[in-house]
Protein backbone atom coordinates (compact mmCIF):
# COMPACT_ATOMS: atom_id res chain seq x y z
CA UNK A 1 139.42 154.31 115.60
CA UNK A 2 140.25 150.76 114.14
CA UNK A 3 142.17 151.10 110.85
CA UNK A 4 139.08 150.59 108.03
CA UNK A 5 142.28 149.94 105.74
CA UNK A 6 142.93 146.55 108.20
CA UNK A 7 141.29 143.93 105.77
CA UNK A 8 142.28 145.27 102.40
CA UNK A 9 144.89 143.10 99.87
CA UNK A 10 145.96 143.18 96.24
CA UNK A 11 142.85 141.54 95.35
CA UNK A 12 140.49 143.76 97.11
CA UNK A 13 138.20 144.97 98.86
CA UNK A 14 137.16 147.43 95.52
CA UNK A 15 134.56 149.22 98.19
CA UNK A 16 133.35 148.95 101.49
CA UNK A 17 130.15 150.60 102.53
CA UNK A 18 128.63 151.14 106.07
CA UNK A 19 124.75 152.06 106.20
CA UNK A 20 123.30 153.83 109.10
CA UNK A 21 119.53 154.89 108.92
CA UNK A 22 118.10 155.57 112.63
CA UNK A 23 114.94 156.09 111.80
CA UNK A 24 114.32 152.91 111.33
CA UNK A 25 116.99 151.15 113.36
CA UNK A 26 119.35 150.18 110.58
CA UNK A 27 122.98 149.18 111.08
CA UNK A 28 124.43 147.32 107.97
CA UNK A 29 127.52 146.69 105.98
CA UNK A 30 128.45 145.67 102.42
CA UNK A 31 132.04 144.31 101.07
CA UNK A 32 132.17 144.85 97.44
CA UNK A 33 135.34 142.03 96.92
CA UNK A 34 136.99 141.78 93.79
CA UNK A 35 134.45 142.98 90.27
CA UNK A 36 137.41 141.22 87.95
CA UNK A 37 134.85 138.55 86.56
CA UNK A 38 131.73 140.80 86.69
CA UNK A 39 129.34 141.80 89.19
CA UNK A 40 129.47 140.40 92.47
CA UNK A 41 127.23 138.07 93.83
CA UNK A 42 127.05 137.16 97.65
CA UNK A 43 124.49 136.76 100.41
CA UNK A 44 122.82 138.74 102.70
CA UNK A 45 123.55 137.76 106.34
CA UNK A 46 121.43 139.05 109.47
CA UNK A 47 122.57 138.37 112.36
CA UNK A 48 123.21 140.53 115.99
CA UNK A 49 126.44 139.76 116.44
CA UNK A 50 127.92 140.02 112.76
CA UNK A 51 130.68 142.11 112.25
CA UNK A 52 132.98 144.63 109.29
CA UNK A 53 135.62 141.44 109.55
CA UNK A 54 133.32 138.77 109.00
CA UNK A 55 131.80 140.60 106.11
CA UNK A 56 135.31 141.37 104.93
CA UNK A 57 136.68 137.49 105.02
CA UNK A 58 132.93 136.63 103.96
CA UNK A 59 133.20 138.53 100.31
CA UNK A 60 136.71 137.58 99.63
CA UNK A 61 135.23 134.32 100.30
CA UNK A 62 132.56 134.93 97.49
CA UNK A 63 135.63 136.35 95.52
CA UNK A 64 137.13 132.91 95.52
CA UNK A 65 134.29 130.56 95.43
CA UNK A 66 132.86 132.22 92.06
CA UNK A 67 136.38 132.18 90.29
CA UNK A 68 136.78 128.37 91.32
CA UNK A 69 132.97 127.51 89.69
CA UNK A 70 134.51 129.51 86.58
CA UNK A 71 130.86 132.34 86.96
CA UNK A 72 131.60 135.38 85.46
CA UNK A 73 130.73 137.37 89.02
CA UNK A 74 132.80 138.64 91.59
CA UNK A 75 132.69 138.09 95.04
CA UNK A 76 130.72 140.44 97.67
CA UNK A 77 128.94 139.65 100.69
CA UNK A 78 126.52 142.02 102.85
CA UNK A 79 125.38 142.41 106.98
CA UNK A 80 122.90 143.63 108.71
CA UNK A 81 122.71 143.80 112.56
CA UNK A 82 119.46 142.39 114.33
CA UNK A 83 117.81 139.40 115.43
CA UNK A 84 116.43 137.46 112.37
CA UNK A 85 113.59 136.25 114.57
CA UNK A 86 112.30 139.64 114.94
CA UNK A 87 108.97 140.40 113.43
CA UNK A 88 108.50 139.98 110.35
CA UNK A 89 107.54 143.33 109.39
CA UNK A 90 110.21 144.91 111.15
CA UNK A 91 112.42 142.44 109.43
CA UNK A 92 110.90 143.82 106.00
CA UNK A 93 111.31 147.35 107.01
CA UNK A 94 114.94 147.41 107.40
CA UNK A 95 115.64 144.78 104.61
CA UNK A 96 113.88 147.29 102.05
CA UNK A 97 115.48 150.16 103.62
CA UNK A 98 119.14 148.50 103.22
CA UNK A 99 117.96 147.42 99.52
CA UNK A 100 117.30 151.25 98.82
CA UNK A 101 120.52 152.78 100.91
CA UNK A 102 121.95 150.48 97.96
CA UNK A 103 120.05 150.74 95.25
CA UNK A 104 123.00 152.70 92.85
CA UNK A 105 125.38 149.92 93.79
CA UNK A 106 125.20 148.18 90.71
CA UNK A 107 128.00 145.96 91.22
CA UNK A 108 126.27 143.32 93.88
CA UNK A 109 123.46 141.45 93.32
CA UNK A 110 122.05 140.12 97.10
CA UNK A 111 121.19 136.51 97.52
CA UNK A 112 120.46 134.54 100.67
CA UNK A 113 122.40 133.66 103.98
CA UNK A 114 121.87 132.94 107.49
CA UNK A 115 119.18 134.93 108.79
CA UNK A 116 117.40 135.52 105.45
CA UNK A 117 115.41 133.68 102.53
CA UNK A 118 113.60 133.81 99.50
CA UNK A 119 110.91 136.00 100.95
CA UNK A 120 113.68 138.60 102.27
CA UNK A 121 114.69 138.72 98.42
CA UNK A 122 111.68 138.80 97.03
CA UNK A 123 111.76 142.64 99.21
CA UNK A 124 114.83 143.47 97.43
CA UNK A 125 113.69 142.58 94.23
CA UNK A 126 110.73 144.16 94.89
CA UNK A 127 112.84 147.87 95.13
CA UNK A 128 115.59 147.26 93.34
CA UNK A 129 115.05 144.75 91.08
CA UNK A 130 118.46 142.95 91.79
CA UNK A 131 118.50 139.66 93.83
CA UNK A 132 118.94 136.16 93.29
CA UNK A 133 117.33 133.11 95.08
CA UNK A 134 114.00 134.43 94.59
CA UNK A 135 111.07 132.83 95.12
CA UNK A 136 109.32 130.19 91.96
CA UNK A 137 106.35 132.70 91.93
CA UNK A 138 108.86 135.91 90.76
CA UNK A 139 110.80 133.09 88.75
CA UNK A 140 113.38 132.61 90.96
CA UNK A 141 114.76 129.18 92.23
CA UNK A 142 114.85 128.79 95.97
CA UNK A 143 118.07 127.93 97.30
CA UNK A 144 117.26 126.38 100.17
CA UNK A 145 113.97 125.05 98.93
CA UNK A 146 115.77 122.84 96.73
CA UNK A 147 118.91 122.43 98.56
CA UNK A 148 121.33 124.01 96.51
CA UNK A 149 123.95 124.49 98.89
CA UNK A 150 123.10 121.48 100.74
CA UNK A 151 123.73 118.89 97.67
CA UNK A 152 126.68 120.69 96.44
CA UNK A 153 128.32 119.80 99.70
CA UNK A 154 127.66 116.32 99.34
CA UNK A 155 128.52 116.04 96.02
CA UNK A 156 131.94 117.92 96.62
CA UNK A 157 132.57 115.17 99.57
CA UNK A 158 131.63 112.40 97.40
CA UNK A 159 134.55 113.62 94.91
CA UNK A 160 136.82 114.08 98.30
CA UNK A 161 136.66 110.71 99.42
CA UNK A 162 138.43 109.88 95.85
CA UNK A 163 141.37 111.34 98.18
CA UNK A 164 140.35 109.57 101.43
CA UNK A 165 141.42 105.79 102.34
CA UNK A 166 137.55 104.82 103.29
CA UNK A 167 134.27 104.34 101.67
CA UNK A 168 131.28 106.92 101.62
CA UNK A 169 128.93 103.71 102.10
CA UNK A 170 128.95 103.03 106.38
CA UNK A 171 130.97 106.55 106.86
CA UNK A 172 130.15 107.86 110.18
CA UNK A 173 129.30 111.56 109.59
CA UNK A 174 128.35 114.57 112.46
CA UNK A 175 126.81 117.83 111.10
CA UNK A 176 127.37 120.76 112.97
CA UNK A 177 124.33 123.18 112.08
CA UNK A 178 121.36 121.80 111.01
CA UNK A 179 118.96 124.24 108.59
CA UNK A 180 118.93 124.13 105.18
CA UNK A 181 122.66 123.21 104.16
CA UNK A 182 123.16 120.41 106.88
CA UNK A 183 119.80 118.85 106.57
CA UNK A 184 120.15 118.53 102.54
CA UNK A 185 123.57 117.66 102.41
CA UNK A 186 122.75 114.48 105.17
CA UNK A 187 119.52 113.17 103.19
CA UNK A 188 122.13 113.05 99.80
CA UNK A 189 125.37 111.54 101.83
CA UNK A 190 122.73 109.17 103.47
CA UNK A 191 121.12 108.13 100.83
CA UNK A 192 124.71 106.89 99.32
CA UNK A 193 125.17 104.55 102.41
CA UNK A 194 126.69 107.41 105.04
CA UNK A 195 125.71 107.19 109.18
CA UNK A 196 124.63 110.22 110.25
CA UNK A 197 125.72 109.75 114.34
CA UNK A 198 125.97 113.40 115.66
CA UNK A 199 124.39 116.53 114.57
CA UNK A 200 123.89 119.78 116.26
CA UNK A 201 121.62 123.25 116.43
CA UNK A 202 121.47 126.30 118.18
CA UNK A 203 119.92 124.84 121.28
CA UNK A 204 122.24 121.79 121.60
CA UNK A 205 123.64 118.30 120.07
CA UNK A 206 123.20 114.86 120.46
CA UNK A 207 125.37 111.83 119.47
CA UNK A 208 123.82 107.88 118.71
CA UNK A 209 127.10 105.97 117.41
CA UNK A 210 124.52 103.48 115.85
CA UNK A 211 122.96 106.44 113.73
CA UNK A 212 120.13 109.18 114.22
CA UNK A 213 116.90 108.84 112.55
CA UNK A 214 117.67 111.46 109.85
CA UNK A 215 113.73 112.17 108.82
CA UNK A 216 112.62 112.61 112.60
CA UNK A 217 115.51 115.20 112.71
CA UNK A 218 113.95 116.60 109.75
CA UNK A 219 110.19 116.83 110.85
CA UNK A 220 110.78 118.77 114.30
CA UNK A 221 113.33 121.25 112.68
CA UNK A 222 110.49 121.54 109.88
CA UNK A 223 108.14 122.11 113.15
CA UNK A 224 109.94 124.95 114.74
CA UNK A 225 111.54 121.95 117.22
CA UNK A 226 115.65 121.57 118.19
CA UNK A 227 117.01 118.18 117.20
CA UNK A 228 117.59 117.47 120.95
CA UNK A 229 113.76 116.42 121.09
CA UNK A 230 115.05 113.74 119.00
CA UNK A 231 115.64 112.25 122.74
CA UNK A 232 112.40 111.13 124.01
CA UNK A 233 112.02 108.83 120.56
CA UNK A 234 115.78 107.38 120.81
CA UNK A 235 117.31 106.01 124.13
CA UNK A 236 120.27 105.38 122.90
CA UNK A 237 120.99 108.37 122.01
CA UNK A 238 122.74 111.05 124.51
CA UNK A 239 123.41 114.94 124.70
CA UNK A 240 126.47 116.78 124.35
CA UNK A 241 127.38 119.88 124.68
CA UNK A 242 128.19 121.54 121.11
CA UNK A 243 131.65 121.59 122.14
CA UNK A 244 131.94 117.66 122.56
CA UNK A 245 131.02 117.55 119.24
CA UNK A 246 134.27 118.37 117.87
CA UNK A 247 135.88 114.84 119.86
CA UNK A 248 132.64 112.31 118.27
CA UNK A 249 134.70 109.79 116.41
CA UNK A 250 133.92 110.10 112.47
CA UNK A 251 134.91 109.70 108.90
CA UNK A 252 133.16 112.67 107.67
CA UNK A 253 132.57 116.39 110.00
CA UNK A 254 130.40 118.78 108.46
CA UNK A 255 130.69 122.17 109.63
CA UNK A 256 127.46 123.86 108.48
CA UNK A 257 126.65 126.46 110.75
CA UNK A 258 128.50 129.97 112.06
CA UNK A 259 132.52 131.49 110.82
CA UNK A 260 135.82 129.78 112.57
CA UNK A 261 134.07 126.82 113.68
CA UNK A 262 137.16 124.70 114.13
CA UNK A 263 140.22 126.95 115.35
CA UNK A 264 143.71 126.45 116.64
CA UNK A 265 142.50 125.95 120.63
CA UNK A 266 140.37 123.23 119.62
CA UNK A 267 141.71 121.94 116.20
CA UNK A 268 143.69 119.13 117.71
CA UNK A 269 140.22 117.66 119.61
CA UNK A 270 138.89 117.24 115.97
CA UNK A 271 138.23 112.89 115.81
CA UNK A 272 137.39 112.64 111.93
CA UNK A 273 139.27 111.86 108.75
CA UNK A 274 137.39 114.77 106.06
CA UNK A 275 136.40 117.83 107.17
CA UNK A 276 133.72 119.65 104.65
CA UNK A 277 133.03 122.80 105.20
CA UNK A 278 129.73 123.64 104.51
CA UNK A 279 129.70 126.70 106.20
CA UNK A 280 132.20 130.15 104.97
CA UNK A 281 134.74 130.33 107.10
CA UNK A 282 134.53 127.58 109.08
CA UNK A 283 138.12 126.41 109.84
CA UNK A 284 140.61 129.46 110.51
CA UNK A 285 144.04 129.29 109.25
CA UNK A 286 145.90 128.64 111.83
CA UNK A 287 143.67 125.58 112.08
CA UNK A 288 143.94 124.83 108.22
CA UNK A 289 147.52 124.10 109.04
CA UNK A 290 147.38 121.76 111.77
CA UNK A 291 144.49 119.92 110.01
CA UNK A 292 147.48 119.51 107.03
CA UNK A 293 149.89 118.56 109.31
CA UNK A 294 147.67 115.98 110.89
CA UNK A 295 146.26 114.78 107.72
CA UNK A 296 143.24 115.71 108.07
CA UNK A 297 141.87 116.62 104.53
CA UNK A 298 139.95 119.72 104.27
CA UNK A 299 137.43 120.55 101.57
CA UNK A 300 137.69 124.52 101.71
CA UNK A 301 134.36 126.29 101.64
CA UNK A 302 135.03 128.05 98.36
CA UNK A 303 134.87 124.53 96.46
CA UNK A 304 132.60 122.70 99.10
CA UNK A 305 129.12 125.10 99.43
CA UNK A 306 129.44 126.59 96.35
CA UNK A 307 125.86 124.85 95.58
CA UNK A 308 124.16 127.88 96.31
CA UNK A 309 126.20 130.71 94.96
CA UNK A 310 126.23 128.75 91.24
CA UNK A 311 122.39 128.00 91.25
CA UNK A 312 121.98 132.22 92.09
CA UNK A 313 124.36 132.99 88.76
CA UNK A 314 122.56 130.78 86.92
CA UNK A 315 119.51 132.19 87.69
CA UNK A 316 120.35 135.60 87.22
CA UNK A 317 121.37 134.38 83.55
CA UNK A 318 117.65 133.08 83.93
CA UNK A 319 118.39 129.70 83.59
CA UNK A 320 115.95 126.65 84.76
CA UNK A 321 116.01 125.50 87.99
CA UNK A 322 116.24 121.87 86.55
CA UNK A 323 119.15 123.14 84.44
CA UNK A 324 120.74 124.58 87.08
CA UNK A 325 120.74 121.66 89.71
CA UNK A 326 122.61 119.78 86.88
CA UNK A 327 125.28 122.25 86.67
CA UNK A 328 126.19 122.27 90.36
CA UNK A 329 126.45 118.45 90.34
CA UNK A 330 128.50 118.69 86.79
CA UNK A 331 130.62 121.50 88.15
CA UNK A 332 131.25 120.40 91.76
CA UNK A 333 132.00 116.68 91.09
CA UNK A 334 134.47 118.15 88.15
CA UNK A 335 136.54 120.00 90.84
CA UNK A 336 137.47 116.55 91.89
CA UNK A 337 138.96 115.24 88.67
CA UNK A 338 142.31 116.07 89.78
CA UNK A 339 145.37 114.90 87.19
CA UNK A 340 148.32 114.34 89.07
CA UNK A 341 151.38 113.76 86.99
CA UNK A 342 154.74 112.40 88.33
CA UNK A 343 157.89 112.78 86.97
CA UNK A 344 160.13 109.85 87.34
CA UNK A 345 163.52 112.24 87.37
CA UNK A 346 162.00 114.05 90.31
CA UNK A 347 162.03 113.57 94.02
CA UNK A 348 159.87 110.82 95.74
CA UNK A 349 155.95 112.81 96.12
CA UNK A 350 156.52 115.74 93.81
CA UNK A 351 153.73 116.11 91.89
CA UNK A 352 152.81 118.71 89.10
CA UNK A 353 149.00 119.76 89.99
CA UNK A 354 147.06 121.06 86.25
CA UNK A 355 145.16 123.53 86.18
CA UNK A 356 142.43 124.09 83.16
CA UNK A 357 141.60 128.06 81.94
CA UNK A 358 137.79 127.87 81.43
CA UNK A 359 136.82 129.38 78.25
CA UNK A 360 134.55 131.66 80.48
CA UNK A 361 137.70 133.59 81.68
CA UNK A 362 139.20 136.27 79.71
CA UNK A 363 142.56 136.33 78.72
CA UNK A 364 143.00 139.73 80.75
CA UNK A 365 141.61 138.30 83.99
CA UNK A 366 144.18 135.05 84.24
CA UNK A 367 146.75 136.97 86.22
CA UNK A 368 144.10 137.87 89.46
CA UNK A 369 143.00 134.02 88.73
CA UNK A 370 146.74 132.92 89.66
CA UNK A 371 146.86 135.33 92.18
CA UNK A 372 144.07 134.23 93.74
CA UNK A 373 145.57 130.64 93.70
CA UNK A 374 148.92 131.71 95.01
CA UNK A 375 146.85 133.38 98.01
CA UNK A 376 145.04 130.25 99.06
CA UNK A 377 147.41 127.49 98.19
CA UNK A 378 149.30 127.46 102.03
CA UNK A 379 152.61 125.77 102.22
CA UNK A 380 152.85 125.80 98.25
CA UNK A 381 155.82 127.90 96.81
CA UNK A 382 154.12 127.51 92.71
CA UNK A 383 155.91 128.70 90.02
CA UNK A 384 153.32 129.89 87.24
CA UNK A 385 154.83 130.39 83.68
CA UNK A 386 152.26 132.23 82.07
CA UNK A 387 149.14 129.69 81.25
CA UNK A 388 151.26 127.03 81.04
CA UNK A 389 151.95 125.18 84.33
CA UNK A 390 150.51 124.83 87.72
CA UNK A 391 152.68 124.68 90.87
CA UNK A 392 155.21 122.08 92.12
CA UNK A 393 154.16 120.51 94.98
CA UNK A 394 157.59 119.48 96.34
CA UNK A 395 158.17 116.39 98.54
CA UNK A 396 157.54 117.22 102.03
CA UNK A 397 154.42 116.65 101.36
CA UNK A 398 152.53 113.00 102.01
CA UNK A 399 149.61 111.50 99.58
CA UNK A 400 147.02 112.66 102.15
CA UNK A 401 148.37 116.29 101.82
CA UNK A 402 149.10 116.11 98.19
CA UNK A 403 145.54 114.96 97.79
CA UNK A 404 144.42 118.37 99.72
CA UNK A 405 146.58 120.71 97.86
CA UNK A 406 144.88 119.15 94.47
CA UNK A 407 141.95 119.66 95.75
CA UNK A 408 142.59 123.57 96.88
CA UNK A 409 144.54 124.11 93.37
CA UNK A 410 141.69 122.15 91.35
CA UNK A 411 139.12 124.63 92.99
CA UNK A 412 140.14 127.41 91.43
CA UNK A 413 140.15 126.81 87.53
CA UNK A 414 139.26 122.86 87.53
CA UNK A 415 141.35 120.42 86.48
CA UNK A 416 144.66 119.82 83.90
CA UNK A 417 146.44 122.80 82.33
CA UNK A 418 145.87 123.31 78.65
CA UNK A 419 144.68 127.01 77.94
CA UNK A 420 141.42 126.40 75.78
């Protein structure tokens, strides 16, 4: 029997539930994170192939990405085995019957993933009265409606190109994973002057180095269609196999599909300049560190999609939808407003990165916040005086990489270091 000890840290996980029901064919798992900052929000992925790891490194990703949009939620994420195409009332049977199994676990609220939507939450909120993402007619916002996710991404790259040495405007850009995140995160970058020139789905990819049409791409997903139909209506355009992907040349790669996307076998394949992940867990860390070393910068998912999981807490504090698509722009580009001071008495490079405690966090939760950045800041040796000073980035690192570790460090509590 595998040790069920294997993925727990300092930080968590705080519980870890399997549910078995085979009366009805239900096989599902739930990763209660890290509860510090409150309750913990996190989706709801379906999937036949999902697994107690992935839900493990899924929550702790939920853990992080709600401490670096300063929401007063920790992180928790929940699977269930099965084919999301199955039919839909079989789907609803074993959604309600994982939403009851759960039921006295008040500390996670479901939202939405791969494999499930508004109507899937609209079940759990229907028997347990604790779910965000909901649809408008229960007063929910729709996350992928409205492309929470989606524009957070692109409004996260935007602020990482600050760090880049090219323009968003004529950016070549390939989307790995194209449903709701990946389509809504190419109509904003597109819109600002990016080339979308490879994208891919489940069925297969295709690559135009003078640029897809981006709205045909969107009608025959929205029509049950693959974007390799895209074909008949574009010559120029070719297939490729999803791994050949990886290798299209590009400013911009968008992973926005399935976990450990990009990993250390194929890593060094990798032909862009900003990697945006829009996907959790889409880079592993052994790749993480050749991406560094090959400067490569890497917007980490906790800061990049966190689109979604900010519109969910601010609808569970019942805030508007309008409200709440201004808050993921004015928190996302904000993670980019990195203040890098340099010391003329130090080394060539070093850097002091600042880090700002949100008002939102209490005084008692600021040591897990620095743990958490300690944890996720690789390379980086900080030394954290109580609320006073972010790490030292010393000088083995370049711009490009100093760039990245701002970015990483900026994530968690925003930007400059004055407690307020």
């Amino acid at each position: 029997m595998a040790d069920i000890f294997e993925f727990t840290d300092d930080l968590g996980p705080c519980k870890t539930i399997h549910i078995y029901e085979p009366s009805v064919g239900l096989k599902a798992i739930l990763v209660v994170d890290n509860v510090a900052a409150g309750p913990a929000i996190g989706g709801l992925r379906m999937a036949a192939d999902v697994s107690a790891a992935e839900c493990a490194r899924l929550a702790r990703s939920m853990t992080l990405k709600n401490a670096a949009a300063g929401l007063p939620h920790g992180g928790g994420k929940s699977v269930l085995f099965g084919d999301p195409r199955m039919p839909l009332a079989q789907k609803e049977l074993l959604i309600r019957a994982m939403a009851c199994a759960l039921k006295n676990t008040q500390e996670y609220i479901f939202g939405p993933d791969m494999g499930t939507n508004e109507q899937c939450m609209s079940w759990i909120h229907d028997e347990i009265n604790r779910a965000v993402g909901l649809p408008r007619t229960l007063g929910g916002i729709p996350l992928d409606e409205i492309g929470a996710t989606g524009r957070g991404l692109a409004f996260a790259t935007e602020e990482a190109i600050n760090f880049c040495d090219f323009q968003l405007k004529g950016a070549r850009m390939v989307i790995q994973g194209f449903g709701a995140v990946g389509i809504h995160a190419a109509k904003t970058l597109t819109e600002k002057g990016a080339i979308l020139v490879a994208v891919a789905d489940s069925k297969g990819a295709i690559h135009n180095p003078r640029g897809l049409d981006l709205e045909q791409l969107i009608s025959l997903k929205q029509s049950g269609q693959s974007v390799i139909e895209h074909l008949a209506e574009c010559p120029q355009a070719k297939q490729i196999s999803n791994e050949e992907l990886i290798t299209v040349e590009s400013e911009i790669w968008i992973p926005a599909a399935r976990p450990d996307v990009i990993r250390e076998d194929n890593v060094n394949q990798l032909n862009t300049r900003l990697v945006a992940q829009g996907a959790n867990i889409a880079v592993t860390e052994a790749a993480e560190k050749v991406l560094h070393q090959r400067g490569i910068i890497s917007l980490p998912d906790f800061i990049a999609n966190a689109g979604g999981v900010i519109c969910g807490a601010l609808e569970y504090q019942g805030v508007s939808e309008s409200a709440a698509l201004q808050s993921i722009e004015e928190k996302l580009r904000s993670m980019g407003e990195v203040d890098k001071i340099k010391d003329s008495t130090s080394k060539v490079g070093e850097c002091l990165i600042h880090v700002t405690i949100k008002d939102e966090v209490p005084s008692e939760q600021l040591p897990a916040t620095w743990k958490l950045l300690r944890n996720r800041m690789a390379d980086v040796k900080p030394e954290l005086p109580e609320g006073t000073i972010g790490p030292m980035v010393d000088d083995t690192f370049g711009d490009t990489s100093v760039a990245t570790i701002a970015l990483w460090s900026d994530g968690f509590s925003m930007a400059e270091m004055h407690e307020t």
